[in-house]
PDB file of N, CA and C in Angstrom:
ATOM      1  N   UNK A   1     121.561   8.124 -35.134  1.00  0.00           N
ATOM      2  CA  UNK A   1     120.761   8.998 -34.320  1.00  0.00           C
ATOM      3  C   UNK A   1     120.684   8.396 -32.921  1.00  0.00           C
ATOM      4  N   UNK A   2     121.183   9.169 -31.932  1.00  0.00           N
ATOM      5  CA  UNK A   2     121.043   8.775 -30.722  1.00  0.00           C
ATOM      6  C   UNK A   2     119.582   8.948 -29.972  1.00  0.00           C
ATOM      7  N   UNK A   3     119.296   7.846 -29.150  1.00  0.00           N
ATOM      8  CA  UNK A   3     117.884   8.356 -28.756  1.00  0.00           C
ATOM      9  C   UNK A   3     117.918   9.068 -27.161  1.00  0.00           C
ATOM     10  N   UNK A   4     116.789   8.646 -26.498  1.00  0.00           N
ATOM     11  CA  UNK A   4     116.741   9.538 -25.079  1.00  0.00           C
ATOM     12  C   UNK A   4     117.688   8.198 -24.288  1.00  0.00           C
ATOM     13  N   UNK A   5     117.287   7.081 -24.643  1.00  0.00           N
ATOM     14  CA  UNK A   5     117.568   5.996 -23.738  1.00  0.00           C
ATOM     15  C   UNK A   5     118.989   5.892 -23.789  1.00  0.00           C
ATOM     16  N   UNK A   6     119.772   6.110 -24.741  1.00  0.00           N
ATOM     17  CA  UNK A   6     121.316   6.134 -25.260  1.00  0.00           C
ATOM     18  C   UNK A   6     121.734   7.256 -23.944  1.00  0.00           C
ATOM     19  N   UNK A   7     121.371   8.205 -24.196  1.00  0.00           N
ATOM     20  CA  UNK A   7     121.822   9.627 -23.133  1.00  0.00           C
ATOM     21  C   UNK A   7     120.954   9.244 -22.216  1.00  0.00           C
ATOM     22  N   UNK A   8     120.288   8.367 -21.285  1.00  0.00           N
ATOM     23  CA  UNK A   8     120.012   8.582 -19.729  1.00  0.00           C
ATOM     24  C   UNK A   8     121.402   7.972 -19.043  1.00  0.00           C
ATOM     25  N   UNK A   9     122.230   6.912 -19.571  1.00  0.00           N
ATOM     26  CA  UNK A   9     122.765   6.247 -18.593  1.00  0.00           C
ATOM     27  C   UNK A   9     124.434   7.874 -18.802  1.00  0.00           C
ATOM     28  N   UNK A  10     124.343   8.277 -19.660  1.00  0.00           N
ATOM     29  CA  UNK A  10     125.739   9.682 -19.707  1.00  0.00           C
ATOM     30  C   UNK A  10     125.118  10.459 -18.823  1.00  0.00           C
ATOM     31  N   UNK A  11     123.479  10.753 -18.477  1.00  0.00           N
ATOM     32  CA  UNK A  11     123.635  11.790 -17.796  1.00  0.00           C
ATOM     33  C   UNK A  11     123.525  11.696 -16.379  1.00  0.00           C
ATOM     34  N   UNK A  12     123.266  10.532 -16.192  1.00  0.00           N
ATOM     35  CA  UNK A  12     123.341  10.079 -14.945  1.00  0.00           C
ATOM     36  C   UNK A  12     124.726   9.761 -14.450  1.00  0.00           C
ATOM     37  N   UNK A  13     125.750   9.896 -14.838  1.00  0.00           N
ATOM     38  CA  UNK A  13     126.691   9.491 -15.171  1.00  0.00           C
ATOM     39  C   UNK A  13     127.333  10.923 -14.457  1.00  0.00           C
ATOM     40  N   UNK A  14     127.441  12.277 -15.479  1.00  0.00           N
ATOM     41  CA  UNK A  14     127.287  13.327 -15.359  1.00  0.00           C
ATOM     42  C   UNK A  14     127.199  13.574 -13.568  1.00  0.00           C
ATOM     43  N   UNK A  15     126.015  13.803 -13.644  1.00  0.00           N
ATOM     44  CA  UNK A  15     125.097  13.930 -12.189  1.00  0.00           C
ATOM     45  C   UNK A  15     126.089  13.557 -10.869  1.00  0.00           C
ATOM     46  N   UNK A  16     125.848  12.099 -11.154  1.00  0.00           N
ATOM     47  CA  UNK A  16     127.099  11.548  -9.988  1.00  0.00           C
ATOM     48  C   UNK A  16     128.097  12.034  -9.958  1.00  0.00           C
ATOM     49  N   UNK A  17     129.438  12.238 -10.848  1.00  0.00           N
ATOM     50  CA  UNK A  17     130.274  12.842 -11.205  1.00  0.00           C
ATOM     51  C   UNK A  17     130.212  14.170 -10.740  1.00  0.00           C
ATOM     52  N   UNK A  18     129.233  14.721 -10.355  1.00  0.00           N
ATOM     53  CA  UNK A  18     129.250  16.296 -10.077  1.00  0.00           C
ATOM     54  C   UNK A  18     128.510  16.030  -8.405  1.00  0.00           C
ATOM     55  N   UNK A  19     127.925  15.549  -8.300  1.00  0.00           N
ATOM     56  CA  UNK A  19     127.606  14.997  -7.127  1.00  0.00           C
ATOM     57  C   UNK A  19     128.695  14.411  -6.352  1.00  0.00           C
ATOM     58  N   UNK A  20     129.573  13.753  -6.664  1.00  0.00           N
ATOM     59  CA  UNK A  20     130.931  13.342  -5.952  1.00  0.00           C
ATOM     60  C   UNK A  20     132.060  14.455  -5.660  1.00  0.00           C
ATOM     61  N   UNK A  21     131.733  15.362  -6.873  1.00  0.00           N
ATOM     62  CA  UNK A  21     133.125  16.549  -7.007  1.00  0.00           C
ATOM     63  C   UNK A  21     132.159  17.236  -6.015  1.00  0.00           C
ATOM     64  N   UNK A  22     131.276  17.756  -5.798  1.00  0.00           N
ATOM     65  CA  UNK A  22     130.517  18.441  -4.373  1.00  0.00           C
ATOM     66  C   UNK A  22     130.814  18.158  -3.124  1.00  0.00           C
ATOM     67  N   UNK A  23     130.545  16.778  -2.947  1.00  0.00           N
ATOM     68  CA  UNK A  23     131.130  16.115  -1.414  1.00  0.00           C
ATOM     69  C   UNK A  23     132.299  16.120  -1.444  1.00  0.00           C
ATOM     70  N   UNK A  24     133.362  16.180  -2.230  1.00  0.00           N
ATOM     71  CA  UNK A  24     134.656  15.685  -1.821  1.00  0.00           C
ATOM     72  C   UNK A  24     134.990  17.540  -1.452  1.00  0.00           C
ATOM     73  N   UNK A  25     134.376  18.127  -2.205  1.00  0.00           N
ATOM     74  CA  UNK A  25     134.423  20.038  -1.989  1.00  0.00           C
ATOM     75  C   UNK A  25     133.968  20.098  -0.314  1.00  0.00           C
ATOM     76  N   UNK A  26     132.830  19.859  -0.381  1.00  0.00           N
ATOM     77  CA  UNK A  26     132.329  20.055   1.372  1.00  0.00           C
ATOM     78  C   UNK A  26     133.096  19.520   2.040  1.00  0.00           C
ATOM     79  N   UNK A  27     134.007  18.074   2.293  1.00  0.00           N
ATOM     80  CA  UNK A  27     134.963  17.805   2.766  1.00  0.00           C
ATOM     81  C   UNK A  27     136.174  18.355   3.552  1.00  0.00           C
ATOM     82  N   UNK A  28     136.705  19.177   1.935  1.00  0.00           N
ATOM     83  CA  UNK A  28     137.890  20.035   2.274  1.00  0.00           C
ATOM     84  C   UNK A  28     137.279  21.146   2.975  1.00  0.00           C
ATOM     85  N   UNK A  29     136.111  21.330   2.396  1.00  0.00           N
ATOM     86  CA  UNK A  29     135.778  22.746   3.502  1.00  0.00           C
ATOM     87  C   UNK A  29     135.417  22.675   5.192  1.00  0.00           C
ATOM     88  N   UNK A  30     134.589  21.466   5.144  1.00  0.00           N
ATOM     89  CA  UNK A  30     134.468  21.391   6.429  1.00  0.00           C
ATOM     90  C   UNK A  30     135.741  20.809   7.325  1.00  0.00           C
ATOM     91  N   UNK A  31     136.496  20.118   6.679  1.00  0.00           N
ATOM     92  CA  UNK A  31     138.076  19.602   7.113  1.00  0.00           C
ATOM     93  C   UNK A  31     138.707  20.925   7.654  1.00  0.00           C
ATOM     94  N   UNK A  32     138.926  21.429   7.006  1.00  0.00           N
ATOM     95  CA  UNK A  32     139.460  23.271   6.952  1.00  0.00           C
ATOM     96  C   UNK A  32     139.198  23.731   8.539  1.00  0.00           C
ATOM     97  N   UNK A  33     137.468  23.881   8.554  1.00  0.00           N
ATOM     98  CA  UNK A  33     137.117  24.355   9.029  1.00  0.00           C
ATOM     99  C   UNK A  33     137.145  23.846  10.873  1.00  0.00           C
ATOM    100  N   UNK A  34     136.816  22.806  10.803  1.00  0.00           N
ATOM    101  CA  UNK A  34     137.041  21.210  11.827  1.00  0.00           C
ATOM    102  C   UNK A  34     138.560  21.722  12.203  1.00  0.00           C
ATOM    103  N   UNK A  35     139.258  21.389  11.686  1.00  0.00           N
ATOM    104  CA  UNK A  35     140.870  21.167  11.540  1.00  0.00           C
ATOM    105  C   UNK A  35     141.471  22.531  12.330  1.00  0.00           C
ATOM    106  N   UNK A  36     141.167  23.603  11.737  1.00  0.00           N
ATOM    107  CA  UNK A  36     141.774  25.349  11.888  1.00  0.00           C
ATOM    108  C   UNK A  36     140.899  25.907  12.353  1.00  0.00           C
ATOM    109  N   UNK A  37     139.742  26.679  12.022  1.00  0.00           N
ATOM    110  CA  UNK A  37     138.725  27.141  12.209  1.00  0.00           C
ATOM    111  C   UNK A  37     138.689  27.539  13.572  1.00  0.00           C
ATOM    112  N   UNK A  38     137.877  26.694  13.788  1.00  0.00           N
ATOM    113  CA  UNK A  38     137.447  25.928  15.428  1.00  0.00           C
ATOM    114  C   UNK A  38     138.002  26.569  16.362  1.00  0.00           C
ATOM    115  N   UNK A  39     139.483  25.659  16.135  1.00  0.00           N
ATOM    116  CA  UNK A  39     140.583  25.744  16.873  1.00  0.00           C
ATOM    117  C   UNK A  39     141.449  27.956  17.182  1.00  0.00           C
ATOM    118  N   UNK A  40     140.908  28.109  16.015  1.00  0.00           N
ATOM    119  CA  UNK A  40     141.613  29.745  15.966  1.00  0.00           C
ATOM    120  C   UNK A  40     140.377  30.480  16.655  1.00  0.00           C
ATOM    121  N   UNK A  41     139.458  30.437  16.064  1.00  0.00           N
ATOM    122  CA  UNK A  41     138.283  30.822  17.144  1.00  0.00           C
ATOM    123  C   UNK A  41     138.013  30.895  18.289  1.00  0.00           C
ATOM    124  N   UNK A  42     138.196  29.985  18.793  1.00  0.00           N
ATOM    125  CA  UNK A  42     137.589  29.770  19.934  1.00  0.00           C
ATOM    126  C   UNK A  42     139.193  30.059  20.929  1.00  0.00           C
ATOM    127  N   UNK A  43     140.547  30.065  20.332  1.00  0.00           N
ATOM    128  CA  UNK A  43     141.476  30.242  20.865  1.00  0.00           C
ATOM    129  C   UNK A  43     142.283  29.028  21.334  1.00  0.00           C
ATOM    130  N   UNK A  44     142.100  27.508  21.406  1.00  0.00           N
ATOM    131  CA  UNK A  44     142.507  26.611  21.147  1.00  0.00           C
ATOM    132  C   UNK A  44     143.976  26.774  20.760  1.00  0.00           C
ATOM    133  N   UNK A  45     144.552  25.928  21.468  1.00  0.00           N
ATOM    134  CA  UNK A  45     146.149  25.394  21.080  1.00  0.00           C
ATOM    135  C   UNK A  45     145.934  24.423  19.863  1.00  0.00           C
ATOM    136  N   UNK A  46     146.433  24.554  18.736  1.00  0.00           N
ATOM    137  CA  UNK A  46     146.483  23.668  17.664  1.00  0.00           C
ATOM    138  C   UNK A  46     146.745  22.568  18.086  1.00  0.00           C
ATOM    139  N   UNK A  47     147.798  21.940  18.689  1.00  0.00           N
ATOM    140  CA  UNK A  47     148.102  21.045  19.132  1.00  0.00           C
ATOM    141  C   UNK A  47     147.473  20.249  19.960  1.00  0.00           C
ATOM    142  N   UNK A  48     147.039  21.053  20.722  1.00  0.00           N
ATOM    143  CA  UNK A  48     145.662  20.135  21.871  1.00  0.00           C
ATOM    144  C   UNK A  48     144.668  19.978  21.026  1.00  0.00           C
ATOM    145  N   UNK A  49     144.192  20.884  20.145  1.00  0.00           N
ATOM    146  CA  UNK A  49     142.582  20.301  19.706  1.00  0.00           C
ATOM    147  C   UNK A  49     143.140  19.214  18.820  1.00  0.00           C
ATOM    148  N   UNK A  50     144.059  19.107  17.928  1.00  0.00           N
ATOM    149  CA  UNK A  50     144.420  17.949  17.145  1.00  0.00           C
ATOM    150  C   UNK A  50     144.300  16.712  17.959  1.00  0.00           C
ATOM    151  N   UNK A  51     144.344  16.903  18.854  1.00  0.00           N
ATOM    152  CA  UNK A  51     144.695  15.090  19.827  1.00  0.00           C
ATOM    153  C   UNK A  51     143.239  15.286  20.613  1.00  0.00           C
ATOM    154  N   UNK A  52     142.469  15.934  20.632  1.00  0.00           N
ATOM    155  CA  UNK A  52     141.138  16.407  21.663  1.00  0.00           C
ATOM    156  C   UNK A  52     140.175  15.163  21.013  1.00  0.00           C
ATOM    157  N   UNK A  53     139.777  14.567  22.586  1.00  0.00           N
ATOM    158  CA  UNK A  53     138.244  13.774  22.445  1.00  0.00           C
ATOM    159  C   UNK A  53     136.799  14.842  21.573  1.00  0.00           C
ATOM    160  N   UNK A  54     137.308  16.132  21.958  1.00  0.00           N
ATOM    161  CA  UNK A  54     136.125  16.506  21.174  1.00  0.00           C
ATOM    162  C   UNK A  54     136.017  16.792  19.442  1.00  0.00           C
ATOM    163  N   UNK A  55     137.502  17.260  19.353  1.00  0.00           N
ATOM    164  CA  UNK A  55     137.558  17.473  17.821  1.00  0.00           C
ATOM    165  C   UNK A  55     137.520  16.229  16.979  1.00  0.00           C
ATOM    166  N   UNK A  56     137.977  14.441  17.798  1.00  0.00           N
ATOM    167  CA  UNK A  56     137.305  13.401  17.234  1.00  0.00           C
ATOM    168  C   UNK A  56     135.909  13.102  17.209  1.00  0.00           C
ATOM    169  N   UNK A  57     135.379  13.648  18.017  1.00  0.00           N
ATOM    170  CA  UNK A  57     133.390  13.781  17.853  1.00  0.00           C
ATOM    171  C   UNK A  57     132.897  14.351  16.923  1.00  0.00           C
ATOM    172  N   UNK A  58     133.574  15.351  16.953  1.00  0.00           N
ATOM    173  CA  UNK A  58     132.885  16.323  15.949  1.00  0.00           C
ATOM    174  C   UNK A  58     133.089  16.162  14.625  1.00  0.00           C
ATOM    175  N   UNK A  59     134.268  15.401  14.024  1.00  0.00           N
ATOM    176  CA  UNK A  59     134.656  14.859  12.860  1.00  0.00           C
ATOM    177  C   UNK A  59     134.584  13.424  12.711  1.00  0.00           C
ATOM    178  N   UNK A  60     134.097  12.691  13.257  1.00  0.00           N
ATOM    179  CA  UNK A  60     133.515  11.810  13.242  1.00  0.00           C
ATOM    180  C   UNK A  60     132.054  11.767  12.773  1.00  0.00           C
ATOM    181  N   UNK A  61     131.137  12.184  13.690  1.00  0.00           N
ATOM    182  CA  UNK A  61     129.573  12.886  13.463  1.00  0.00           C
ATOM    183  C   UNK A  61     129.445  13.488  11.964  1.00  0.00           C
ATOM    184  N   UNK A  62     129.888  15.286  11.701  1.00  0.00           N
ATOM    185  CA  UNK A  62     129.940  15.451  10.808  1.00  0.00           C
ATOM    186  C   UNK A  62     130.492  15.042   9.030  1.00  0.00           C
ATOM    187  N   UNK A  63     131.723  14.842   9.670  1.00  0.00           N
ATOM    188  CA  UNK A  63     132.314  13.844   8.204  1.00  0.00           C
ATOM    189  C   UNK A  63     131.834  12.659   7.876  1.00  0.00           C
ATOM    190  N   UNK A  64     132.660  11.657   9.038  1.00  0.00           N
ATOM    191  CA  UNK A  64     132.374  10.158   8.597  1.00  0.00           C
ATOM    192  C   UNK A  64     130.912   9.918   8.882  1.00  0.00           C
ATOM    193  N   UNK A  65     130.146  10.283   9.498  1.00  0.00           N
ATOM    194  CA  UNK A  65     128.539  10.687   9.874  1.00  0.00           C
ATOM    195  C   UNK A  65     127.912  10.786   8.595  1.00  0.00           C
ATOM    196  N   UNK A  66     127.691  12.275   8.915  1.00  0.00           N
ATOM    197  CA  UNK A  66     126.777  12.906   7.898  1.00  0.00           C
ATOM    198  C   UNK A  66     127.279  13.091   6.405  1.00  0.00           C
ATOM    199  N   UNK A  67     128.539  13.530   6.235  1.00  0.00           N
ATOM    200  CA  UNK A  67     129.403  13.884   4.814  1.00  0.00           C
ATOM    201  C   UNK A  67     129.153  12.391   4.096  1.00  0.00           C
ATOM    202  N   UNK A  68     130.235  11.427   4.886  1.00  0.00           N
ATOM    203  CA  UNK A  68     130.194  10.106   3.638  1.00  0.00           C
ATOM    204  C   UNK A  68     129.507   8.923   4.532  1.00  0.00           C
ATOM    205  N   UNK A  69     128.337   8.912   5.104  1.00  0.00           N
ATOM    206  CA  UNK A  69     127.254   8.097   5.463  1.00  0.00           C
ATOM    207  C   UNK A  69     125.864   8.045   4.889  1.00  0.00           C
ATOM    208  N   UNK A  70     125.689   9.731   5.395  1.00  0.00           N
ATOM    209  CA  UNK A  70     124.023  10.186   5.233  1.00  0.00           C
ATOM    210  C   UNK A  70     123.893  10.467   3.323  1.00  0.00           C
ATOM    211  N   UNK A  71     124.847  11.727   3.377  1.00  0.00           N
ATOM    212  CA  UNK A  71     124.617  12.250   2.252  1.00  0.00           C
ATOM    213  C   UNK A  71     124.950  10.978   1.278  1.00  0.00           C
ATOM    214  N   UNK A  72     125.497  10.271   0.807  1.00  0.00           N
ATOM    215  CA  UNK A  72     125.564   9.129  -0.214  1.00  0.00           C
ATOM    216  C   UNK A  72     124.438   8.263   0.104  1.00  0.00           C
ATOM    217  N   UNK A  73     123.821   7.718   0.748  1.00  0.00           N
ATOM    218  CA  UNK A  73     122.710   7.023   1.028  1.00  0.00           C
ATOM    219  C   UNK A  73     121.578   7.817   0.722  1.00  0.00           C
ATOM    220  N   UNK A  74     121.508   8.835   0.562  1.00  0.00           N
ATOM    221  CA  UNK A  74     120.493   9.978   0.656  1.00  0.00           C
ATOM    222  C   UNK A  74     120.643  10.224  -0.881  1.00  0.00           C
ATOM    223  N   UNK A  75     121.520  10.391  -1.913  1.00  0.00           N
ATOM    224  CA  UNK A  75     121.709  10.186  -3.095  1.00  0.00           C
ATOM    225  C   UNK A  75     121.317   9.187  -3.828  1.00  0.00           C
ATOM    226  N   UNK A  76     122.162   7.461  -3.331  1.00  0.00           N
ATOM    227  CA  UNK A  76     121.699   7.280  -3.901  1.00  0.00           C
ATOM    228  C   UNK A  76     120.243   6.341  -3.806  1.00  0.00           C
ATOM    229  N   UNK A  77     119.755   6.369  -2.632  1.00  0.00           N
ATOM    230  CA  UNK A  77     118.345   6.138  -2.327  1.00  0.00           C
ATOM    231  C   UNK A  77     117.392   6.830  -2.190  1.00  0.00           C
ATOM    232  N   UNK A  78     117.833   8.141  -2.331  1.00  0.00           N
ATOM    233  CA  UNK A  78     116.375   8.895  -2.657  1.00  0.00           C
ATOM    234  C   UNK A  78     115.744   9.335  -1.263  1.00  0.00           C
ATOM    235  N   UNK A  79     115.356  10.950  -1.138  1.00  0.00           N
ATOM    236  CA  UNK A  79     114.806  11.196   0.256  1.00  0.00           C
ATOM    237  C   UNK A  79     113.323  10.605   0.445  1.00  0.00           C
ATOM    238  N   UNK A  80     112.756  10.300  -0.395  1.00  0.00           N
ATOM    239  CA  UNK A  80     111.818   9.087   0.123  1.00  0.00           C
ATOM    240  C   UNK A  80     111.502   7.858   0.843  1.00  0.00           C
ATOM    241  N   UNK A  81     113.117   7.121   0.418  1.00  0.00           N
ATOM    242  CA  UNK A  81     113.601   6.251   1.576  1.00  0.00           C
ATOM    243  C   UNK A  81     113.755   6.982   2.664  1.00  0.00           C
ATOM    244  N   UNK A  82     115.043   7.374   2.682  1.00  0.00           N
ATOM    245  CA  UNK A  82     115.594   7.478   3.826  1.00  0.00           C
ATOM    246  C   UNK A  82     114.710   7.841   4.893  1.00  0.00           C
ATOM    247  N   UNK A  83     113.892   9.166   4.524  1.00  0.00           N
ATOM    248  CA  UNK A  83     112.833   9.404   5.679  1.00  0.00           C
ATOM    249  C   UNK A  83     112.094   8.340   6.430  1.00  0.00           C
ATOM    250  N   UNK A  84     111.936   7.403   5.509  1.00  0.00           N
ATOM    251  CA  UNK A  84     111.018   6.257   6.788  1.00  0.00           C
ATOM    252  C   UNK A  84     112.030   5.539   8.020  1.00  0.00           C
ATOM    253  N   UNK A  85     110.969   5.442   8.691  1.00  0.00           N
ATOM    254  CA  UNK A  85     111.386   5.000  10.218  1.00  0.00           C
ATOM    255  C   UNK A  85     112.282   3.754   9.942  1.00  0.00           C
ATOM    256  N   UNK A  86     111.732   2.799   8.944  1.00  0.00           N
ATOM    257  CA  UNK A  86     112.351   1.380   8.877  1.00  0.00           C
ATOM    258  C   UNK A  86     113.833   1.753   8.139  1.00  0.00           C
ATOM    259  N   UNK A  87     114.225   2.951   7.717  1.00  0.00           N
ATOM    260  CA  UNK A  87     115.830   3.408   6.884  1.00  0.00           C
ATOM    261  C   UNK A  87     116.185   4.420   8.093  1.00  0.00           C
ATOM    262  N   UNK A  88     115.596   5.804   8.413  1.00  0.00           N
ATOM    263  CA  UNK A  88     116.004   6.299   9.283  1.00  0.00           C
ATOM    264  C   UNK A  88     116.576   6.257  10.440  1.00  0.00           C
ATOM    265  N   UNK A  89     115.554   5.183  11.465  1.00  0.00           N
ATOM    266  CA  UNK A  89     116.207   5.164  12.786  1.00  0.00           C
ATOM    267  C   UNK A  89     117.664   4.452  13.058  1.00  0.00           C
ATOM    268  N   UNK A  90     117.881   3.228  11.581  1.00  0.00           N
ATOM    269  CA  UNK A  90     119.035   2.590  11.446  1.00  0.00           C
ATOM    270  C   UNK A  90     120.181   3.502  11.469  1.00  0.00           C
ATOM    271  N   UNK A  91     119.972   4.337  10.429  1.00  0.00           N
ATOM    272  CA  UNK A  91     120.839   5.585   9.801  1.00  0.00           C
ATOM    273  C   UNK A  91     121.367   6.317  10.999  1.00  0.00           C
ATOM    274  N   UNK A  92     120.400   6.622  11.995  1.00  0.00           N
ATOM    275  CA  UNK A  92     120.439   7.395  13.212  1.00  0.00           C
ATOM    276  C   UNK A  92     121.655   6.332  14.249  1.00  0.00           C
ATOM    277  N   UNK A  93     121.253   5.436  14.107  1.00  0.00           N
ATOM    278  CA  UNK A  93     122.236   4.583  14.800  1.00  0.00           C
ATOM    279  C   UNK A  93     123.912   4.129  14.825  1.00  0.00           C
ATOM    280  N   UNK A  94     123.585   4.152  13.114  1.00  0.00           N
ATOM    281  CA  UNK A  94     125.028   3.911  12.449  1.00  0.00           C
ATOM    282  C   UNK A  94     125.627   5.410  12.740  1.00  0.00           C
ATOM    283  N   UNK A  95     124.962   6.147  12.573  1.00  0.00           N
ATOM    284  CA  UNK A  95     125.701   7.600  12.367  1.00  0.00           C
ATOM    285  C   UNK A  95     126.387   7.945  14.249  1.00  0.00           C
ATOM    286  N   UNK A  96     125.104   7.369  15.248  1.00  0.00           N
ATOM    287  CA  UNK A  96     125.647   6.943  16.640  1.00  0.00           C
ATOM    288  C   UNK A  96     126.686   6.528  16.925  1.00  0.00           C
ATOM    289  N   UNK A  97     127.154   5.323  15.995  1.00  0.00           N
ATOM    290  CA  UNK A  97     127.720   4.182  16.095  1.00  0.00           C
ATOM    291  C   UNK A  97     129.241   4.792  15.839  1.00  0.00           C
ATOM    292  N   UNK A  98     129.213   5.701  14.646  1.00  0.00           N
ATOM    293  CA  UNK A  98     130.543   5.587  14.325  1.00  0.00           C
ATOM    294  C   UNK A  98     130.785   7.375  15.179  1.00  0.00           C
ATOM    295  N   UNK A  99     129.931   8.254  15.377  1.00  0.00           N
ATOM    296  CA  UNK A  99     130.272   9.367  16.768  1.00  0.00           C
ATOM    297  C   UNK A  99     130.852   8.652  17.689  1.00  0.00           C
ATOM    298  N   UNK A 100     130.297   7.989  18.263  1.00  0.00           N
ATOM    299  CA  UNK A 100     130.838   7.417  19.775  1.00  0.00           C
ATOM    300  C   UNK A 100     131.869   6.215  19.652  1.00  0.00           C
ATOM    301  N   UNK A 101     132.667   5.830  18.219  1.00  0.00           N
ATOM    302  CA  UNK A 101     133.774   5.105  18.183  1.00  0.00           C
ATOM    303  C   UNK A 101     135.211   5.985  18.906  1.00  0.00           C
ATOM    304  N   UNK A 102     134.728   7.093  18.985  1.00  0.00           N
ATOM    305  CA  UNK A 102     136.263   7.803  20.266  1.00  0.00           C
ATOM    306  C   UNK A 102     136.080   7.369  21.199  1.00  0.00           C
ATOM    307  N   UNK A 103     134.686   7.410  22.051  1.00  0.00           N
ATOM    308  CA  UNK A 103     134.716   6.528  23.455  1.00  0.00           C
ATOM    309  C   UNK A 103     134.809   5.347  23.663  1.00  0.00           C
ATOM    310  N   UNK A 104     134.400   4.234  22.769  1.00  0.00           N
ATOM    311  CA  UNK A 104     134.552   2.726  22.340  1.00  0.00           C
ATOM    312  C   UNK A 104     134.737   2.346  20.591  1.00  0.00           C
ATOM    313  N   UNK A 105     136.067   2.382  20.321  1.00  0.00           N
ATOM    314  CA  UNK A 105     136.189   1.753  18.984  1.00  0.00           C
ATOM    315  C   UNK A 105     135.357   0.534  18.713  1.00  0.00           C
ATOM    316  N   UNK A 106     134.889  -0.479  19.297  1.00  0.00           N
ATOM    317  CA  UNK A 106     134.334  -1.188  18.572  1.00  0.00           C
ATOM    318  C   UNK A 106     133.220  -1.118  18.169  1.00  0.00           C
ATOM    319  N   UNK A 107     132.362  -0.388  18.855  1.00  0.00           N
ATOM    320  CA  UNK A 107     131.227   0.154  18.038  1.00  0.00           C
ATOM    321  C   UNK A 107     131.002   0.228  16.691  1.00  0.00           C
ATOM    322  N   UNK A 108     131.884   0.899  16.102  1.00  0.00           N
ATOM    323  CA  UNK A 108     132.283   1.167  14.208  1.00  0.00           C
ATOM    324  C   UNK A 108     131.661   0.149  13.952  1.00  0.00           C
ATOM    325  N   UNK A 109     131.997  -1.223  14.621  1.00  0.00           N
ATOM    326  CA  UNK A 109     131.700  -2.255  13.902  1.00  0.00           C
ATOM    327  C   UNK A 109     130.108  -2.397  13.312  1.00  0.00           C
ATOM    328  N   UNK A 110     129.236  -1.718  14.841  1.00  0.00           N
ATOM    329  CA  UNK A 110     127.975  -1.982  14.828  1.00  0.00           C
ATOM    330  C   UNK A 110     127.501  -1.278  13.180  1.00  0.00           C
ATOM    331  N   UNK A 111     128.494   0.068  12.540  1.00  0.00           N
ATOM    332  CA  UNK A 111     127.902   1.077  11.630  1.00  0.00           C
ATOM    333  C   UNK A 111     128.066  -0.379  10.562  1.00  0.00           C
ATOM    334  N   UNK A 112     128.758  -0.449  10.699  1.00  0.00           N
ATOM    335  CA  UNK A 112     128.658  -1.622   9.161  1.00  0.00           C
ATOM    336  C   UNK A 112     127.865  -2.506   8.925  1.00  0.00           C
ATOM    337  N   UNK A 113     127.674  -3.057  10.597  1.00  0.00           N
ATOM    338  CA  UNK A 113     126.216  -4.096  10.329  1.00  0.00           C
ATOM    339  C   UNK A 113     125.383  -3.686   9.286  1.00  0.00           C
ATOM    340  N   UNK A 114     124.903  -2.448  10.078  1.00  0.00           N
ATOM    341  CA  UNK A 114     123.792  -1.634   9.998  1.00  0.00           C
ATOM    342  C   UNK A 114     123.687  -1.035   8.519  1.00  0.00           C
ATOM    343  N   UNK A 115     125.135  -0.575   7.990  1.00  0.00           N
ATOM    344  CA  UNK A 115     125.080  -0.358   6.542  1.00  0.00           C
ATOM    345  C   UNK A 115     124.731  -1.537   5.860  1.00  0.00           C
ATOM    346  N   UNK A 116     125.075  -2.630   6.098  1.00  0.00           N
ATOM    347  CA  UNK A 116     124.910  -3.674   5.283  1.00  0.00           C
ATOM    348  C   UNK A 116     123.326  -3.995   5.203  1.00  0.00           C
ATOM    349  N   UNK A 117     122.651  -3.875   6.270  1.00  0.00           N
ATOM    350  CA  UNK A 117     121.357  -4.012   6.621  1.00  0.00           C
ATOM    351  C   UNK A 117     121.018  -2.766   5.488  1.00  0.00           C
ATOM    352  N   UNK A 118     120.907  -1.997   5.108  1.00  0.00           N
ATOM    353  CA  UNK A 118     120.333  -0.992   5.080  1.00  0.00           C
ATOM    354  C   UNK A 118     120.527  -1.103   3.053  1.00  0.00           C
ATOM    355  N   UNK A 119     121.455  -1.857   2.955  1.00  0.00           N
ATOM    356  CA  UNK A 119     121.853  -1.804   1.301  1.00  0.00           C
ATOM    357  C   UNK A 119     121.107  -3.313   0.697  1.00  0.00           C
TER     358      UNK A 119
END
C-alpha cells in the first residue's frame, strides 16, 4: 500500500515536468513571434531585424530575462519570495544586466553574480 508521502515526491515530479514542457512551449512561441512576427508587422526586412540592436533587446529582456530567469526562480521559490525587495530588486538587476549585454557584453557577468547571490 502506497501512502501520501510515497506519491508527493511523483507528483511533484509531474508538476515540474509540465511546468518545463510550458516554458519550453512559451519559448517557441514567443521565439516565433520575436523572430517573424515583429519583423512582418511592422514591415521590417528579415534580414535587418535579424542582426538589429533592437531585436537583441527585446530577446534578451523577454527570453533570457523573463522566460528562463524570472519565471524559474518564481517556480521554484515561490511568489512569496520573489516579491520582497531583498529577492526582487536583485532579480530587477540581473534581468538589467543581461538586457543591456547588447550594449556591453560584460555585464552578463554581473547576472550571474547576482544569480548566485540569490540561490
Amino acid at each position: 500500500m502506497s501512502t501520501s508521502i510515497e506519491n508527493e515526491p511523483t507528483i511533484d515530479i509531474h508538476r515540474q515536468s509540465a511546468q518545463a514542457l510550458y516554458l519550453w512551449g512559451g519559448f517557441i512561441v514567443l521565439a516565433v513571434i520575436i523572430n517573424g512576427t515583429i519583423p512582418f508587422v511592422l514591415g521590417f526586412d528579415l534580414h535587418t531585424w535579424t542582426y538589429s540592436p533592437l531585436k537583441e533587446a527585446a530577446f534578451n529582456l523577454i527570453i533570457y530575462g523573463g522566460l528562463f530567469l524570472v519565471v524559474p526562480l518564481t517556480l521554484t521559490k515561490g511568489w512569496a519570495i520573489v516579491r520582497r525587495p531583498s529577492f526582487f530588486l536583485p532579480l530587477v538587476a540581473a534581468v538589467l544586466a543581461i538586457t543591456l549585454r547588447t550594449l556591453f557584453r560584460p555585464i552578463a557577468a554581473l547576472a550571474v553574480i547576482i544569480l548566485i547571490y540569490l540561490h
